[in-house]
N, C-alpha and C. Protein backbone atom coordinates (compact mmCIF):
# COMPACT_ATOMS: atom_id res chain seq x y z
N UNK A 1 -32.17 5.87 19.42
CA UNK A 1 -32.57 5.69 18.05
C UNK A 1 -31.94 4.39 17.54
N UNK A 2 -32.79 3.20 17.14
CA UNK A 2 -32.17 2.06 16.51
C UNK A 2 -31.95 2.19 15.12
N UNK A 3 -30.52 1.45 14.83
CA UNK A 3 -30.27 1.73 13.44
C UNK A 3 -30.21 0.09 12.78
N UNK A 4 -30.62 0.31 11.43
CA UNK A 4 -31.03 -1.15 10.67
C UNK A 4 -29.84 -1.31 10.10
N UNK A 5 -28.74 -0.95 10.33
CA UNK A 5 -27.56 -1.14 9.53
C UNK A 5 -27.46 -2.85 10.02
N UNK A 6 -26.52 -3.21 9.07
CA UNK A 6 -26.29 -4.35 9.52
C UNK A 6 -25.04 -4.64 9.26
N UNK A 7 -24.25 -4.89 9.67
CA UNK A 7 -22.19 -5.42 9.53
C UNK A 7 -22.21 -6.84 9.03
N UNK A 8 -21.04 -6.69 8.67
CA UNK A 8 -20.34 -7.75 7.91
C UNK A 8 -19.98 -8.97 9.04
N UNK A 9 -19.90 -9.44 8.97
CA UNK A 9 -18.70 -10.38 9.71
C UNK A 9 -17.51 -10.34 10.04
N UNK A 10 -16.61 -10.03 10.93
CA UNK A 10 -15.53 -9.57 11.21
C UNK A 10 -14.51 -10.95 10.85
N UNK A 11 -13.20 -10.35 10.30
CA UNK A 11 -12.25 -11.64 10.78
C UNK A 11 -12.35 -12.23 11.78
N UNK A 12 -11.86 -13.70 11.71
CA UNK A 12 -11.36 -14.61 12.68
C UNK A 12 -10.41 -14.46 12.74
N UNK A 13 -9.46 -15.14 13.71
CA UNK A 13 -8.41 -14.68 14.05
C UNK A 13 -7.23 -15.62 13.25
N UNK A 14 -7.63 -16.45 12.27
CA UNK A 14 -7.31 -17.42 11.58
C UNK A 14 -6.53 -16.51 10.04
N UNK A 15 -7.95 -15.65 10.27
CA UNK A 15 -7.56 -15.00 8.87
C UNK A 15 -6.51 -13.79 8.70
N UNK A 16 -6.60 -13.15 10.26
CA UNK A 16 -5.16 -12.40 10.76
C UNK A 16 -4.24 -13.28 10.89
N UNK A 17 -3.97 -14.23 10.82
CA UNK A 17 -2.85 -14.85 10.97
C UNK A 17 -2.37 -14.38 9.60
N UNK A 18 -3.42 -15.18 8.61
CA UNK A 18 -3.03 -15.59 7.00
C UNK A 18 -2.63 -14.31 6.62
N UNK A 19 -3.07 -12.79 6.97
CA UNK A 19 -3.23 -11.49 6.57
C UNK A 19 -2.19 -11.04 6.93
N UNK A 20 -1.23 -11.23 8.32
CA UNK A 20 0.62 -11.11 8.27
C UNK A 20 1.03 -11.86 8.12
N UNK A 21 1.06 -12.75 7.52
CA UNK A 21 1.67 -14.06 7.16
C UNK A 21 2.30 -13.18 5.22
N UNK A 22 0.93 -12.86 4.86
CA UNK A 22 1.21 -12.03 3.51
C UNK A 22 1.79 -10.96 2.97
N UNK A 23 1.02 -9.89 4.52
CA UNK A 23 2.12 -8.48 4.96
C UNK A 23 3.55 -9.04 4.78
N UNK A 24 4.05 -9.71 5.55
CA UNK A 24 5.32 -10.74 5.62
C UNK A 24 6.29 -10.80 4.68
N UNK A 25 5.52 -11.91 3.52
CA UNK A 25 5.84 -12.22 2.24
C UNK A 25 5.93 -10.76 0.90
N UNK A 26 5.10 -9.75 1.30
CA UNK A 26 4.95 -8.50 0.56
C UNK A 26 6.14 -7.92 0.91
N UNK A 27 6.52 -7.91 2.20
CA UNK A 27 7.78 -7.35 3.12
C UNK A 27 9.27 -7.64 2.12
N UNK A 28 9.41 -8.78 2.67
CA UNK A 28 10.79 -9.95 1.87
C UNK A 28 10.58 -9.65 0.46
N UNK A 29 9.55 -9.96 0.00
CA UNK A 29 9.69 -9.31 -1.83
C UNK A 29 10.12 -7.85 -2.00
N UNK A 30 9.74 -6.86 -1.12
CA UNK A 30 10.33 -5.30 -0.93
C UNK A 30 12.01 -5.41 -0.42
N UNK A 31 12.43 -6.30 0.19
CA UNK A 31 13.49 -6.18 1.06
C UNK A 31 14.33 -6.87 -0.15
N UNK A 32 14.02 -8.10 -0.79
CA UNK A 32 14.66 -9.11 -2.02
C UNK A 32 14.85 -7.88 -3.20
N UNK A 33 13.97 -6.88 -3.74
CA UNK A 33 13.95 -6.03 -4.52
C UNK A 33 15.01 -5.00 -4.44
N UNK A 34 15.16 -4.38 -2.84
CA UNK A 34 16.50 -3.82 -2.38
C UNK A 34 17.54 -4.47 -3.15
N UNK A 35 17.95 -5.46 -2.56
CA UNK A 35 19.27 -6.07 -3.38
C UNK A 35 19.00 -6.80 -4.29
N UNK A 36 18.38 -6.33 -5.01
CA UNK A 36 18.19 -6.85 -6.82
C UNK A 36 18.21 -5.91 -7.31
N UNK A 37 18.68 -4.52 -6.65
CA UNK A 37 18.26 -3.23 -7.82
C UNK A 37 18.93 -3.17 -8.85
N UNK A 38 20.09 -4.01 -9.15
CA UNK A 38 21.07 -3.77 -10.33
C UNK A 38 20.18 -4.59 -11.37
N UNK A 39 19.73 -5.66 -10.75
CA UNK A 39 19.18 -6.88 -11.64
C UNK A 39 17.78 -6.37 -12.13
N UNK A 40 16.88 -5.95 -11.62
CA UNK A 40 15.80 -4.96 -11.75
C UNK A 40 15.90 -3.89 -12.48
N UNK A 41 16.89 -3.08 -12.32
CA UNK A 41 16.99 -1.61 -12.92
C UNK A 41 16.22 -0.34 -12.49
N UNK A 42 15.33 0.40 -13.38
CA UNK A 42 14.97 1.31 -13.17
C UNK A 42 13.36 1.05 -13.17
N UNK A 43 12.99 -0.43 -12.93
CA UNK A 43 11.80 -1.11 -12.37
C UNK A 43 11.65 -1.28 -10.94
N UNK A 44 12.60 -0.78 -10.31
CA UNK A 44 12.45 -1.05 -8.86
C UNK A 44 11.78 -0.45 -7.90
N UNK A 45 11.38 0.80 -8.45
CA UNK A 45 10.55 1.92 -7.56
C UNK A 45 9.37 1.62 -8.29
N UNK A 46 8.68 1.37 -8.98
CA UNK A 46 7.90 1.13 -9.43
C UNK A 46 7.00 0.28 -8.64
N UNK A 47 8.25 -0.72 -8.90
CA UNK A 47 7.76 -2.59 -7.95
C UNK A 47 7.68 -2.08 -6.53
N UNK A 48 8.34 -1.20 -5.89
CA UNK A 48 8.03 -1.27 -4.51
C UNK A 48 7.27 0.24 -4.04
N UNK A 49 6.57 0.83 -5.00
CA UNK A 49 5.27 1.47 -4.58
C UNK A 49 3.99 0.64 -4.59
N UNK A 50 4.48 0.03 -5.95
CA UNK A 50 2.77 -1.32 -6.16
C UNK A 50 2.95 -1.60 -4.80
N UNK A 51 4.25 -2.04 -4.25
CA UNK A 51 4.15 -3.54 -3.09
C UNK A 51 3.64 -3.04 -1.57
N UNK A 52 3.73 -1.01 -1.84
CA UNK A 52 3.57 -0.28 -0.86
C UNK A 52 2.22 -0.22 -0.93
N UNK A 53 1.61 0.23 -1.87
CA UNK A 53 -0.25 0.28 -1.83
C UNK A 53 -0.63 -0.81 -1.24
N UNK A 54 -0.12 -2.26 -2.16
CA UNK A 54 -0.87 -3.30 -1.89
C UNK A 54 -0.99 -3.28 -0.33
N UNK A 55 0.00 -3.13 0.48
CA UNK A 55 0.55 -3.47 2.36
C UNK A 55 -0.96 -2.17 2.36
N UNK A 56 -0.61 -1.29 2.00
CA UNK A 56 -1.41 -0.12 2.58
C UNK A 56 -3.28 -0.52 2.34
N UNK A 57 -3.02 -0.72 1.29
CA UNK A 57 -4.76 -1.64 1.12
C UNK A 57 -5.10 -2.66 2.11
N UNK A 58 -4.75 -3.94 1.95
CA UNK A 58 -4.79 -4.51 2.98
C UNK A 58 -4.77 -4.46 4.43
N UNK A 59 -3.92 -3.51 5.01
CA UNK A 59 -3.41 -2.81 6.47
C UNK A 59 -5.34 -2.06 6.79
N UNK A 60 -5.07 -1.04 5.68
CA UNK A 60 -6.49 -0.56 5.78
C UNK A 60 -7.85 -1.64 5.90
N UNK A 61 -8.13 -2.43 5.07
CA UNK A 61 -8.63 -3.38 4.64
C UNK A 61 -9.29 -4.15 5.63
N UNK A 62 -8.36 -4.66 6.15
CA UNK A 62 -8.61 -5.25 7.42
C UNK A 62 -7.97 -4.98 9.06
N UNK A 63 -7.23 -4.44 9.26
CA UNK A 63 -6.80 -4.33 10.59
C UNK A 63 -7.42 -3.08 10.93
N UNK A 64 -7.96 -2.07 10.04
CA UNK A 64 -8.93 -0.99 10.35
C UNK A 64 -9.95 -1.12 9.72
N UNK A 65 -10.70 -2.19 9.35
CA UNK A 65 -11.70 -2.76 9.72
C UNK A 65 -12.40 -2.04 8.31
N UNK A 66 -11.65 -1.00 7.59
CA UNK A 66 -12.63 -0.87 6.43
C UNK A 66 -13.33 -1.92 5.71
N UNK A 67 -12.78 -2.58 5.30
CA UNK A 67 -13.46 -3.84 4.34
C UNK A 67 -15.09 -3.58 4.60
N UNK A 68 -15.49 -3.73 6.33
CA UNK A 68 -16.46 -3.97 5.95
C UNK A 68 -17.40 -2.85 6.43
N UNK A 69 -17.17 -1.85 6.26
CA UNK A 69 -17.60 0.19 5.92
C UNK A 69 -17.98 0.35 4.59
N UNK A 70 -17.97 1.50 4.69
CA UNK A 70 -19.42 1.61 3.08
C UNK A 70 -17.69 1.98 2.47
N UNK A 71 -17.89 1.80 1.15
CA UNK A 71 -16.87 1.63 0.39
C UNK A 71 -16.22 3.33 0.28
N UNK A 72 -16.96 4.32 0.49
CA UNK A 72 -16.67 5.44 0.09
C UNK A 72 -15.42 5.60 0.92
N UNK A 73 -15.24 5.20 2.36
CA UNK A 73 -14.12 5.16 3.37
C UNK A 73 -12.93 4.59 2.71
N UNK A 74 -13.14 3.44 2.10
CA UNK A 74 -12.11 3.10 1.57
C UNK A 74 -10.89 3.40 0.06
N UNK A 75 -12.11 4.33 -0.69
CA UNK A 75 -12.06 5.14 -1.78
C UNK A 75 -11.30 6.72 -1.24
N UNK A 76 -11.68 7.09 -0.03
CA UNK A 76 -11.45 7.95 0.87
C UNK A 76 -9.66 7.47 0.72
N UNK A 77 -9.72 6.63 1.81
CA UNK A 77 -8.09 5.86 2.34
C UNK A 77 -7.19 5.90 1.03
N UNK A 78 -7.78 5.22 -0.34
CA UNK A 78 -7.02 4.66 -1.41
C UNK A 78 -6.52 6.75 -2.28
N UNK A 79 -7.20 7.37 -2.00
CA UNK A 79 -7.38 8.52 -2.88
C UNK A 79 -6.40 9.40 -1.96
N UNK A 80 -6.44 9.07 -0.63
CA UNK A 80 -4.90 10.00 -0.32
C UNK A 80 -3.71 9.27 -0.28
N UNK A 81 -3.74 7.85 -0.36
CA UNK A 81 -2.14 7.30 -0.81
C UNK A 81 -1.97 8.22 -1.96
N UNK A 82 -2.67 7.81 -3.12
CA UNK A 82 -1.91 8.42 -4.62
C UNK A 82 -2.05 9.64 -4.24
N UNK A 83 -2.70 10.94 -3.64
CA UNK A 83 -2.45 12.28 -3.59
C UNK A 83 -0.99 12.30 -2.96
N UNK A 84 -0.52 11.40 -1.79
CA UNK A 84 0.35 11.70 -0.92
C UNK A 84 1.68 11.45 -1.90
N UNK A 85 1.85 10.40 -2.82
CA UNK A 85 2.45 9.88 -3.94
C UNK A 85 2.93 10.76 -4.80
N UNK A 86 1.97 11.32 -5.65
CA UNK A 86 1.86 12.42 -6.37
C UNK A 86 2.14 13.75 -5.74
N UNK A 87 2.71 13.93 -4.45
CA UNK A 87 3.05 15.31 -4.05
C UNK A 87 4.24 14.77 -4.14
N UNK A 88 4.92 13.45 -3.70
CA UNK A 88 6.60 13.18 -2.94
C UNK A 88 6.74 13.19 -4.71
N UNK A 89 6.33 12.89 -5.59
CA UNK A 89 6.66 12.82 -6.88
C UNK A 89 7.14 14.08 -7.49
N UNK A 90 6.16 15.15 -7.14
CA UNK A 90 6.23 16.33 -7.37
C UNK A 90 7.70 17.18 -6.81
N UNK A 91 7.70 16.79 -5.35
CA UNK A 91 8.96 17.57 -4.15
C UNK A 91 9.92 16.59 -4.76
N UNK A 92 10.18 15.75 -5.26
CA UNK A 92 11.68 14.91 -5.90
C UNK A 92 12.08 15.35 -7.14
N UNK A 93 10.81 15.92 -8.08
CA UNK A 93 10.89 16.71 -9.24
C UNK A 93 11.49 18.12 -9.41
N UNK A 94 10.89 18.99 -7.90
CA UNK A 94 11.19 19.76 -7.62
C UNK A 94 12.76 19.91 -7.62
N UNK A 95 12.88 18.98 -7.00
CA UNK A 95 14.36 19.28 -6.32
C UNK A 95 15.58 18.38 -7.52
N UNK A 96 15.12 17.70 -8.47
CA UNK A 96 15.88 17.31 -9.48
C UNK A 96 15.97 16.13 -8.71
N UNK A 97 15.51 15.76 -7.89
CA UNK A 97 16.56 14.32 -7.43
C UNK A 97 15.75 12.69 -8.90
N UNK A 98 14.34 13.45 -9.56
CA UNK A 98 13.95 12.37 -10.46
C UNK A 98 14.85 12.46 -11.57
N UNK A 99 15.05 13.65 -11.58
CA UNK A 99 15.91 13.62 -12.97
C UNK A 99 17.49 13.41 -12.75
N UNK A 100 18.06 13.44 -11.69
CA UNK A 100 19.26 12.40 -11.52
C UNK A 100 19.08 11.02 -11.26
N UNK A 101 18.37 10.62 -11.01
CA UNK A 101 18.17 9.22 -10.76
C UNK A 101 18.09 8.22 -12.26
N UNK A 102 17.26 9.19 -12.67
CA UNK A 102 16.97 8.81 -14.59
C UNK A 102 18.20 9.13 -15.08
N UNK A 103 19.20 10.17 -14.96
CA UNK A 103 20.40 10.07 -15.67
C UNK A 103 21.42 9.04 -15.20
N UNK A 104 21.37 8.64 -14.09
CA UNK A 104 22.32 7.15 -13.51
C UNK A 104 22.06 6.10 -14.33
């Protein structure tokens, strides 16, 4: 059975370069944020969940090739980070460790 689908264009290998080159730079801003937590404050988990999606979007994005899949896959991928988020949110709540962290 032939199918009329038709694909995207895949990366070059130019553009995996540029794509851990950024992973990279997303990395060192997570790792720089570590030892800035005094200077940061109670912005720091914040900054390094954004910096966690973003890696996780991208990772997905392109090295598993969603980008160029029907978008629902990727709505799929993006909808169990925040479920998975929203449970560790929940089990840290559970256990008081959010509400000591907020009293420090």
């Amino acid at each position: 059975m032939a199918s009329d689908t038709t694909h995207a264009a895949h990366p070059t290998p130019l553009l995996y370069v540029k794509i851990a080159v950024l992973l990279a730079i997303l990395t060192g801003i997570e790792v720089a944020l570590f030892y800035l937590e005094d200077a940061v404050g109670p912005l720091v988990v914040p900054f390094l969940i954004i910096l966690a999606f973003l890696k996780f979007v991208i990772v997905i994005g392109y090295y598993m090739h969603l980008r160029y899949e029907k978008p629902f896959l990727s709505r799929f991928f993006s909808a169990g980070f925040v479920l998975a988020i929203l449970v560790y949110a929940v089990v840290l709540g559970t256990f008081g460790v959010l509400a000591i962290r907020a009293a420090t």
